[in-house]
C-alpha atoms as a PDB file:
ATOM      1  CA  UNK A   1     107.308 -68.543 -89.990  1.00  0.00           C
ATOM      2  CA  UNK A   2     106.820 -65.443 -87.331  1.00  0.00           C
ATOM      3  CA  UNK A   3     103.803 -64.033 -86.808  1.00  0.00           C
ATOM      4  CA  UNK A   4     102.410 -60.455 -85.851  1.00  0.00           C
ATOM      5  CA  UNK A   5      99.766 -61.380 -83.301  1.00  0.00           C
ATOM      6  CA  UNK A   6      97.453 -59.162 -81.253  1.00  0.00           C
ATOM      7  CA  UNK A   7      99.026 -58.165 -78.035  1.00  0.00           C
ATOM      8  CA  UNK A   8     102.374 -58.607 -79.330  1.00  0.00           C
ATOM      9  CA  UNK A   9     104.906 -55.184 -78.821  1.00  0.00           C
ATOM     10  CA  UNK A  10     106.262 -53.559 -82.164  1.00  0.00           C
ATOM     11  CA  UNK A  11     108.461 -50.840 -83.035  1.00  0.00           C
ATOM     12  CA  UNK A  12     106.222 -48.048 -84.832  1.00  0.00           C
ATOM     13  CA  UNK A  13     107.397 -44.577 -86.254  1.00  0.00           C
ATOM     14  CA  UNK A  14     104.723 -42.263 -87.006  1.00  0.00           C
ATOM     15  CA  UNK A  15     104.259 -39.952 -89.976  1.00  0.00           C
ATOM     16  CA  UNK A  16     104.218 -42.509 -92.174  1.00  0.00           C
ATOM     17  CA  UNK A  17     107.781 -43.851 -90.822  1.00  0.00           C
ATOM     18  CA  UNK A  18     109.217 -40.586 -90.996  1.00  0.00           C
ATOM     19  CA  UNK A  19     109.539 -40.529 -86.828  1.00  0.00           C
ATOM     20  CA  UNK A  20     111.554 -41.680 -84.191  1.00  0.00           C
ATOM     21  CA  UNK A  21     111.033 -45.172 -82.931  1.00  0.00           C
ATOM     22  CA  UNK A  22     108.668 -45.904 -80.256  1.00  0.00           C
ATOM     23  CA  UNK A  23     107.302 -49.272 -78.333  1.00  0.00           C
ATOM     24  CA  UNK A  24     103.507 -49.909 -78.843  1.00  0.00           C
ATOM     25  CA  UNK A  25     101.272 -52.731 -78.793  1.00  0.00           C
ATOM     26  CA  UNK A  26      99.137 -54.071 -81.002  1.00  0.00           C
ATOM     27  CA  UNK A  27      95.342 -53.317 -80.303  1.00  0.00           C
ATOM     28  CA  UNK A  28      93.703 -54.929 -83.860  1.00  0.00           C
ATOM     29  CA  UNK A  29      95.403 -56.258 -87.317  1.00  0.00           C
ATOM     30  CA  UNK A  30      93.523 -56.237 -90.462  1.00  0.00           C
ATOM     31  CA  UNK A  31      94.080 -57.356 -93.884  1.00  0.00           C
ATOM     32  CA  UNK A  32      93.285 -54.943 -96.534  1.00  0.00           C
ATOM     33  CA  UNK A  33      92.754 -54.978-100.362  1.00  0.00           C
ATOM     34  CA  UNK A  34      94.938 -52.600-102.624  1.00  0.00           C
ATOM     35  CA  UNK A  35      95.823 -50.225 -99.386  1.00  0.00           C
ATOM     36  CA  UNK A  36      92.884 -49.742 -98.136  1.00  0.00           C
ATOM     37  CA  UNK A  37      92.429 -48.854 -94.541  1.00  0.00           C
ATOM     38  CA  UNK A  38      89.219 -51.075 -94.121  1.00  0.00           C
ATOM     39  CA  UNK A  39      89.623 -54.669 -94.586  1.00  0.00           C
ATOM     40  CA  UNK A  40      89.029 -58.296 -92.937  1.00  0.00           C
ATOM     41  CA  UNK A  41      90.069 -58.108 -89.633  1.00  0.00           C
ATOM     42  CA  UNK A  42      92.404 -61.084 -88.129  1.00  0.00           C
ATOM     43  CA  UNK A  43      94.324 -62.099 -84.617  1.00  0.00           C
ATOM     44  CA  UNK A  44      97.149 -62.795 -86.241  1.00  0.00           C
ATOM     45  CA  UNK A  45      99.420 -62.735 -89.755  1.00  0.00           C
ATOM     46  CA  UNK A  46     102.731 -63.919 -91.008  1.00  0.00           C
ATOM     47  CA  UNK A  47     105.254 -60.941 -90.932  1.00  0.00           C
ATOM     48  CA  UNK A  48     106.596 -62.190 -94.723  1.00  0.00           C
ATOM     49  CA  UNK A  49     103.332 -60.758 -95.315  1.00  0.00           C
ATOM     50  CA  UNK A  50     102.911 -57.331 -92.934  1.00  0.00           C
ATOM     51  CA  UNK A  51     103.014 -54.653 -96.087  1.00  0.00           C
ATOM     52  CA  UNK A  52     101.006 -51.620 -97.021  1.00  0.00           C
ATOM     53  CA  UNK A  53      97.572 -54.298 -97.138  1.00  0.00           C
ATOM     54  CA  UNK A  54      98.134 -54.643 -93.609  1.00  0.00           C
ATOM     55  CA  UNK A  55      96.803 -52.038 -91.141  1.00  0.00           C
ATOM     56  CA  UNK A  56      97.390 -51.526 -87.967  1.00  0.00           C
ATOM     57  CA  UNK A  57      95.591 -50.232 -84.928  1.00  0.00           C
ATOM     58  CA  UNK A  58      97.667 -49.292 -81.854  1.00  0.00           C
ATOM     59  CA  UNK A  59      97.151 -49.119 -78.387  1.00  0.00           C
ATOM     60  CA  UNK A  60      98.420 -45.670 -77.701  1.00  0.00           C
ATOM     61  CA  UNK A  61      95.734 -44.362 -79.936  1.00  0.00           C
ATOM     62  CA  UNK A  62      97.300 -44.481 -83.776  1.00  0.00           C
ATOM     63  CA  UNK A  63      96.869 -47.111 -86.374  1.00  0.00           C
ATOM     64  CA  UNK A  64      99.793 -47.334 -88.934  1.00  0.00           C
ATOM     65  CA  UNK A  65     100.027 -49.334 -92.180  1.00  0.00           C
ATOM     66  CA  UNK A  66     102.457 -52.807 -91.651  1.00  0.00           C
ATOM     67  CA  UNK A  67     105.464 -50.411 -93.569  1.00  0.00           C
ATOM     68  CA  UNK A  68     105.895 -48.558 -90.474  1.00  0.00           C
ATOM     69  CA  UNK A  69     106.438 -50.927 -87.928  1.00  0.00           C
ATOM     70  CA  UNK A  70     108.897 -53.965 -87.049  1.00  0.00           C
ATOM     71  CA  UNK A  71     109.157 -56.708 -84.452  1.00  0.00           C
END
């Protein structure tokens, strides 16, 4: 099984995946209850698992929700 680690380069598209693709890195990954943007934060997570409880803070300044972004 993959995993979505810290560090690792993604594909994000902002406005809630309503953008254009663009590279970013992953600055912090937390898992969140019931879509929450606070949660338990972790250094890394299966991708089977990167959903809506999983958020996402960026290194170019944004944090998304695991929806919007892919490996």
């Amino acid at each position: 099984m993959s995993k979505l680690a810290i560090g690792d380069t993604v594909t994000w598209r902002g406005a809630w995946g309503n953008q254009e693709p663009k590279e970013a890195k992953v600055k912090s990954i937390e898992v969140c209850p019931n879509g929450s943007k606070y949660g338990d934060q972790v250094t890394s997570v299966d991708w089977d698992v990167v959903d809506r409880n999983v958020v996402i803070s960026l290194t170019n300044g944004h944090w998304c929700y695991g929806t919007q972004i892919t490996k």
